[in-house]
Protein backbone atom coordinates (compact mmCIF):
# COMPACT_ATOMS: atom_id res chain seq x y z
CA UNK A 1 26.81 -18.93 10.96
CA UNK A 2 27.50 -17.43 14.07
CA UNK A 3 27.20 -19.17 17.10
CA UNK A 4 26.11 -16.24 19.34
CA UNK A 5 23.05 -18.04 21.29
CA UNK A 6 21.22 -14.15 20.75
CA UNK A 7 21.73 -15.43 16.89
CA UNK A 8 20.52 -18.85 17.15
CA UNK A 9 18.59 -19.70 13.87
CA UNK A 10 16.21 -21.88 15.92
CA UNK A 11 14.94 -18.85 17.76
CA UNK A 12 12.95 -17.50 15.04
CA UNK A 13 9.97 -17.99 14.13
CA UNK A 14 9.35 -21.50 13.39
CA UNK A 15 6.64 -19.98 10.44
CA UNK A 16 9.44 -17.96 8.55
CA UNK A 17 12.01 -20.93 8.23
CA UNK A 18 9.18 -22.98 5.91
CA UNK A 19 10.73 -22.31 2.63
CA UNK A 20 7.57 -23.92 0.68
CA UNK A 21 5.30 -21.67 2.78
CA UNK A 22 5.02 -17.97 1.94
CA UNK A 23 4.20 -15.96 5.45
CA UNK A 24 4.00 -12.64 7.64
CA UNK A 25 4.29 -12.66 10.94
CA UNK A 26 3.11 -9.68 13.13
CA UNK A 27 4.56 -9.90 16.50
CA UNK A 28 2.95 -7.88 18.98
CA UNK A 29 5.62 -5.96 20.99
CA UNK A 30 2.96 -4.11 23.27
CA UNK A 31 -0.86 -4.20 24.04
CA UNK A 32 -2.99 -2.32 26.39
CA UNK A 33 -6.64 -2.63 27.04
CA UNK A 34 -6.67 0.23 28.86
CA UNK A 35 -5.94 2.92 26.24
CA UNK A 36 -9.09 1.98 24.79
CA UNK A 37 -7.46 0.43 21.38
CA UNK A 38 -6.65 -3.05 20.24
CA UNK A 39 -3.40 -3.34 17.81
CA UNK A 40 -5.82 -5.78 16.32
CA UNK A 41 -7.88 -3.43 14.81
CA UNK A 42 -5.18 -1.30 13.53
CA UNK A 43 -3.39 -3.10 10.91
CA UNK A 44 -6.22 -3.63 8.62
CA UNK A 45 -6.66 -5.15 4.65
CA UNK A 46 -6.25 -1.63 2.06
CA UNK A 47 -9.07 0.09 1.72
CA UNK A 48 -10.45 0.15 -2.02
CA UNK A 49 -11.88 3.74 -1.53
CA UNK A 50 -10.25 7.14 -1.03
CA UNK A 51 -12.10 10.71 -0.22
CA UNK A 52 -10.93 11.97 -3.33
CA UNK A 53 -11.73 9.54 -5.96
CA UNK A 54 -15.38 9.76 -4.09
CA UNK A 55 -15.08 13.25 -4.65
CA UNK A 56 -14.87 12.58 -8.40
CA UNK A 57 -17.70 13.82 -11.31
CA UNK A 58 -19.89 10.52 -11.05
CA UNK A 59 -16.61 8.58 -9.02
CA UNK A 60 -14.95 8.15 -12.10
CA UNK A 61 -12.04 7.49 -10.47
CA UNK A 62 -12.99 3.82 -9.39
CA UNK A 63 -13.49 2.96 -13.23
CA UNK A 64 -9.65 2.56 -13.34
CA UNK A 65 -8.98 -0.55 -12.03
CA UNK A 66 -5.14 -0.51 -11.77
CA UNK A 67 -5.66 2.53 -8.77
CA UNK A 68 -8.70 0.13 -7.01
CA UNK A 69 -5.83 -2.99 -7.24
CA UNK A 70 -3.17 -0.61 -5.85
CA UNK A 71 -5.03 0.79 -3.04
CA UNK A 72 -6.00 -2.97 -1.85
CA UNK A 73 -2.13 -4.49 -2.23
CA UNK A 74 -1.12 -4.87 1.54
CA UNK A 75 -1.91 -3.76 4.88
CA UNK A 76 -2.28 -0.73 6.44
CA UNK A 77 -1.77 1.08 10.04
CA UNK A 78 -4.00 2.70 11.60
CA UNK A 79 -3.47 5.92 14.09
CA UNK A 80 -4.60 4.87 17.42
CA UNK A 81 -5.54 8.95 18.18
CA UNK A 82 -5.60 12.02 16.61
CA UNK A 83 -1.79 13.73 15.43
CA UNK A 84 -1.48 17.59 15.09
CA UNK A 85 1.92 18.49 12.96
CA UNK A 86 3.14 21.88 12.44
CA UNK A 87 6.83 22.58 11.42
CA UNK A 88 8.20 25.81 11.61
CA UNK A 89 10.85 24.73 8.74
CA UNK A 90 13.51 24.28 10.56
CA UNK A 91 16.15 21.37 10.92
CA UNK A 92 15.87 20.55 14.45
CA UNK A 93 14.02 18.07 16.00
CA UNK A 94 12.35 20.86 17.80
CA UNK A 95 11.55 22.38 15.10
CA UNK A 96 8.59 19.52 14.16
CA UNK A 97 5.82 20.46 16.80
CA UNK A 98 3.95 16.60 17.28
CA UNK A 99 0.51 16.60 19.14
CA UNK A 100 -0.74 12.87 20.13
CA UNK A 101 -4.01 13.10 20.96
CA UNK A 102 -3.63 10.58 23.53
CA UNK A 103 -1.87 8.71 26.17
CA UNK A 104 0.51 6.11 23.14
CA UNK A 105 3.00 8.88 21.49
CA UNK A 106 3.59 6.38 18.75
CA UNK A 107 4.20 9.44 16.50
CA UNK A 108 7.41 11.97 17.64
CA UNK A 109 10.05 13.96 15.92
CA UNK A 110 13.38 12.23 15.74
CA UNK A 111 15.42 12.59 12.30
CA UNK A 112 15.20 16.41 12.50
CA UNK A 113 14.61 18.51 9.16
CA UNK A 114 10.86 18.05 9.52
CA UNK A 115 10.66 14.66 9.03
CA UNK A 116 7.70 13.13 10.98
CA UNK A 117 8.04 9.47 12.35
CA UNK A 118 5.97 6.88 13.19
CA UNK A 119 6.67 3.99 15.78
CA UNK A 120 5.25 0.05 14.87
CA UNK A 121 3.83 -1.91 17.52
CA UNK A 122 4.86 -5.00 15.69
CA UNK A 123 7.98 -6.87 14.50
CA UNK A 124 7.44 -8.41 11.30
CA UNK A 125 8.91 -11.13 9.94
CA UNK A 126 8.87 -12.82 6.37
CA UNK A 127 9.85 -16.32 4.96
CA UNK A 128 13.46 -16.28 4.14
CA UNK A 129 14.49 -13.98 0.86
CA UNK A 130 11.38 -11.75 1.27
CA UNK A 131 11.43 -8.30 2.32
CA UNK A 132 8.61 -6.05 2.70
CA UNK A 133 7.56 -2.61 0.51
CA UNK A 134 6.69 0.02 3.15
CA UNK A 135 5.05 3.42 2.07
CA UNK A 136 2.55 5.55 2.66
CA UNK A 137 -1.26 5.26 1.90
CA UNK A 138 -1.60 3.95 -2.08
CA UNK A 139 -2.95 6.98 -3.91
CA UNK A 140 -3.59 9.41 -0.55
CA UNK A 141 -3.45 12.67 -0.69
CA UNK A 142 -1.91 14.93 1.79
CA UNK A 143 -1.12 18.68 1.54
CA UNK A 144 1.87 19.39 3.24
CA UNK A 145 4.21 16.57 3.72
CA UNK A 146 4.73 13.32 1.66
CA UNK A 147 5.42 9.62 2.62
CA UNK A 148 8.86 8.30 2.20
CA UNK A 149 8.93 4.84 1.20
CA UNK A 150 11.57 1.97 2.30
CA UNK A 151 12.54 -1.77 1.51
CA UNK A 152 12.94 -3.61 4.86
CA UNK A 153 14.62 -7.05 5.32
CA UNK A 154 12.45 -8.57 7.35
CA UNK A 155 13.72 -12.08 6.87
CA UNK A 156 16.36 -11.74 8.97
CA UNK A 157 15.36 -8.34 11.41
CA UNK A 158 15.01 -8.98 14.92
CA UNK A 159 14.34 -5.36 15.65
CA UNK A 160 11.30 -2.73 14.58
CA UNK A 161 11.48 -0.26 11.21
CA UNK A 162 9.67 2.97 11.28
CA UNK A 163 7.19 4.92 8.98
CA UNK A 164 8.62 8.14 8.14
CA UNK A 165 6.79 11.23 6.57
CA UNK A 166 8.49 14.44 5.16
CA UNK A 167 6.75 17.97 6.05
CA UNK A 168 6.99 19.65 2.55
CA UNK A 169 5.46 23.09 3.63
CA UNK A 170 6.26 25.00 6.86
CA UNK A 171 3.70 26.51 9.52
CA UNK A 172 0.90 24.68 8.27
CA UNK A 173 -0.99 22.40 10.58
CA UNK A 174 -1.16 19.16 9.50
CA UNK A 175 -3.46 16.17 11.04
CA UNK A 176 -3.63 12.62 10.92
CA UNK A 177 -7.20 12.10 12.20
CA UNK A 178 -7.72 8.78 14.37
CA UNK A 179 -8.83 5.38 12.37
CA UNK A 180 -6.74 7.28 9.14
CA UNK A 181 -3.90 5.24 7.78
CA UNK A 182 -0.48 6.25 8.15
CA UNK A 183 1.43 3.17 6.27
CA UNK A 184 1.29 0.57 3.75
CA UNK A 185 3.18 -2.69 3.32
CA UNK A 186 3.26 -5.61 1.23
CA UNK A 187 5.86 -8.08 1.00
CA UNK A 188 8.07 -8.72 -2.36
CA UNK A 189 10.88 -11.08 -3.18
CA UNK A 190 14.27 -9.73 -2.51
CA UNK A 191 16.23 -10.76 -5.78
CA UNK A 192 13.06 -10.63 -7.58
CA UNK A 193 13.17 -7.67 -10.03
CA UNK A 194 17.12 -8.76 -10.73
CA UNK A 195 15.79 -11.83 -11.77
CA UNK A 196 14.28 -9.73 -15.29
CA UNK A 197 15.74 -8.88 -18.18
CA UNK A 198 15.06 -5.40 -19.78
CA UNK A 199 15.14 -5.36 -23.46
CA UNK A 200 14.61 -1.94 -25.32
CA UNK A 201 13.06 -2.32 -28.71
CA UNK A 202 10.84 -1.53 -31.55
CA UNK A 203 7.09 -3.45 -31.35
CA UNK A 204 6.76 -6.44 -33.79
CA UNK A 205 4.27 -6.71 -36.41
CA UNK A 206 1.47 -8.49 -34.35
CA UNK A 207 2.11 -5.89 -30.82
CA UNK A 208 1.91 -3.02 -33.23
CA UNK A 209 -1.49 -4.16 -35.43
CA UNK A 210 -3.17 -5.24 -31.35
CA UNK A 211 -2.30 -1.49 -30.07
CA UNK A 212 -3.53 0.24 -33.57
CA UNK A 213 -6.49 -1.70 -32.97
CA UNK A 214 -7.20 -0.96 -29.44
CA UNK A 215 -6.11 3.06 -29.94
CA UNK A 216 -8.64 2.91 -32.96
CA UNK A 217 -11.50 1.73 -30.79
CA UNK A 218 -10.31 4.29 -27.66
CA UNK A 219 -10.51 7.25 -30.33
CA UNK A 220 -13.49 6.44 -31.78
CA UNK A 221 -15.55 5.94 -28.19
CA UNK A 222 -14.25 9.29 -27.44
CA UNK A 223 -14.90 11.10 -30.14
CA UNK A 224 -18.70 9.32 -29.95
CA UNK A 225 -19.32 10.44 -26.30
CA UNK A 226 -19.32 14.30 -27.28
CA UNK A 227 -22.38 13.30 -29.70
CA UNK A 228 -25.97 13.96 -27.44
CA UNK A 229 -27.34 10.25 -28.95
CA UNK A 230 -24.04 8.18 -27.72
CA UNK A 231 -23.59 10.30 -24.28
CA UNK A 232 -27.65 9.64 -23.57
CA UNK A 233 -27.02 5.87 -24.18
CA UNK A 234 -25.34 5.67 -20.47
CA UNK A 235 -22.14 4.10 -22.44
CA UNK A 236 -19.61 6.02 -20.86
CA UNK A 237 -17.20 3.62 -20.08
CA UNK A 238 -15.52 0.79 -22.24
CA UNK A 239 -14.41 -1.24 -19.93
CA UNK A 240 -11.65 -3.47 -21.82
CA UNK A 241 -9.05 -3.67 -19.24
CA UNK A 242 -11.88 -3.92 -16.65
CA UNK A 243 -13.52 -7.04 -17.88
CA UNK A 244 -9.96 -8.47 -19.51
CA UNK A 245 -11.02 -8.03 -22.69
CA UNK A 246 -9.20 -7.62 -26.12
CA UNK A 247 -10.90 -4.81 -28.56
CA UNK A 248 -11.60 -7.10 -31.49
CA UNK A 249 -14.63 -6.56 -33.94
CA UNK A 250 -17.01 -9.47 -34.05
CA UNK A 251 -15.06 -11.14 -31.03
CA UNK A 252 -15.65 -11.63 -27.76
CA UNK A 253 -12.02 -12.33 -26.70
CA UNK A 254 -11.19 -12.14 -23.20
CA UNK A 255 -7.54 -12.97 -21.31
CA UNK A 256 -8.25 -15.42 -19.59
CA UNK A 257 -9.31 -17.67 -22.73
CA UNK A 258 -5.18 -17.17 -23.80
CA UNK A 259 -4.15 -18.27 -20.41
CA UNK A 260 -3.43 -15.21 -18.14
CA UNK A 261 -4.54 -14.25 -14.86
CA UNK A 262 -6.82 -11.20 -15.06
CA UNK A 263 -7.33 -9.88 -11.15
CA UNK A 264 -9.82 -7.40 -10.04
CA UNK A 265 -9.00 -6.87 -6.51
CA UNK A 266 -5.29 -8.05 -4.78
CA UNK A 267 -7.07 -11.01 -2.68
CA UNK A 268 -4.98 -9.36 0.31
CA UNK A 269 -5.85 -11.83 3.14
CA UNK A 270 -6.62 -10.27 6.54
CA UNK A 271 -4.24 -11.29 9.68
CA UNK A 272 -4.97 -13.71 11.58
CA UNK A 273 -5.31 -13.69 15.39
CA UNK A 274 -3.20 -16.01 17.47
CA UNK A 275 -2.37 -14.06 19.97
CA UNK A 276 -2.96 -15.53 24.08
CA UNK A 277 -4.59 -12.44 25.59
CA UNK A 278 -4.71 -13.76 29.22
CA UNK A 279 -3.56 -11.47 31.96
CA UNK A 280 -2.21 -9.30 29.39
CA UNK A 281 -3.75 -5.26 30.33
């Protein structure tokens, strides 16, 4: 280990050292009562709900539970003030036209070729051998330029990442409105996924008969919901994978009775506040 004081091991955060204890630690690099916003209120829980899957015949959309899970894992950032974007395609960093809407540019052009970037007014840290995920919005929508996503080390990072967006479409105006979330993290073992084993293969006996089973049942429903009698029933939605359910006749067999862990939301725990406020402005 180096010996460099700057490099001390005992200079980090106390929190991220606990092995047995599995942490993030947001550590605010700037605040400023007097812009009128609290970092605070920024990073936030993921929101469940998105304008377009409210936008949806009857909100369909929130029947699949896999996209409500999704759009919950993590926290998000939140713009502090409005951001106008147009790009006139070019590869300069000129060439990205970025409007803050207010006195914090935390949003400029740096990379060049359109590529939008956000500044963090935190440095995050994780317990040892645990990175975070960072991304866009889970499951947003947005004409015009798309989210570039990046693993970060922050175990070990004593400096800021930033959240990076790619204009896809020149001279179009494009807006991130104030309140709207411009990132998503959650964090995620480093030598986790090289921990499984991926095995190609044919299903056995007992996967295939469960799947002809449950493809049975998903056929049938379908094929009954174009009949008037079924459709006026208000049985439009089966709801196996909702509930945790296996699609056995003349059993009520759930997940949860075999042992496994059936989750309807991520559980995503909210920061907590520990910051000393006093004479900060």
């Amino acid at each position: 280990m180096s010996k460099c004081p700057f490099h001390r091991i005992d200079k980090y955060d106390p929190e991220s050292l606990e092995e047995d204890r599995l942490i993030i630690v947001a550590n605010e690099l700037w605040y400023s009562s007097n812009n009128h916003f609290d970092n605070a209120d920024r990073i936030v829980v993921g929101s469940p709900k998105r304008d377009w899957m409210d936008e949806t015949n009857n909100k369909f959309a929130y029947r699949c539970l896999p996209l409500i899970v999704a759009n919950t894992l993590g926290w998000q950032m939140l713009c502090p003030y409005e951001v106008d974007i147009v790009w006139n395609g070019g590869s300069r960093t000129e060439d990205l036209s970025v409007d803050v809407n207010g006195p914090y540019k935390f949003a400029l052009s740096h990379f060049g070729d359109g590529v939008l970037t956000f500044s963090m007014p935190f440095l995050f840290r994780t317990t040892k051998n645990h990175a975070l995920y960072v991304k866009g919005p889970t499951n947003e929508i947005k004409r015009g330029i798309q989210a570039l996503e990046g693993f970060v080390e922050t175990d070990w990072l004593t400096f800021t990442f930033t959240m990076n967006w790619k204009m896809t479409e020149p001279d179009r105006k494009i807006s991130f409105k104030r309140g709207e979330p411009f990132c998503q993290f959650f964090p995620y073992p480093k030598d986790y996924i090289n921990n499984f084993e991926p095995i190609l293969k044919a299903p056995s006996e007992g996967t295939l008969e469960m799947y002809q089973q449950y493809s049975k049942s998903r056929n049938d429903f379908n094929e009954a919901l174009k009949t008037d009698t079924f459709s006026n029933s208000g049985k439009q939605w089966q709801k196996f994978y909702f509930r945790g359910e296996y699609p056995e006749d003349g059993f009520d067999v759930k997940c949860t009775d075999l042992g496994f862990n059936h989750k309807t939301s991520s559980e995503t725990k909210p920061f907590s506040d520990q910051r000393n406020l006093k004479n900060k402005g």
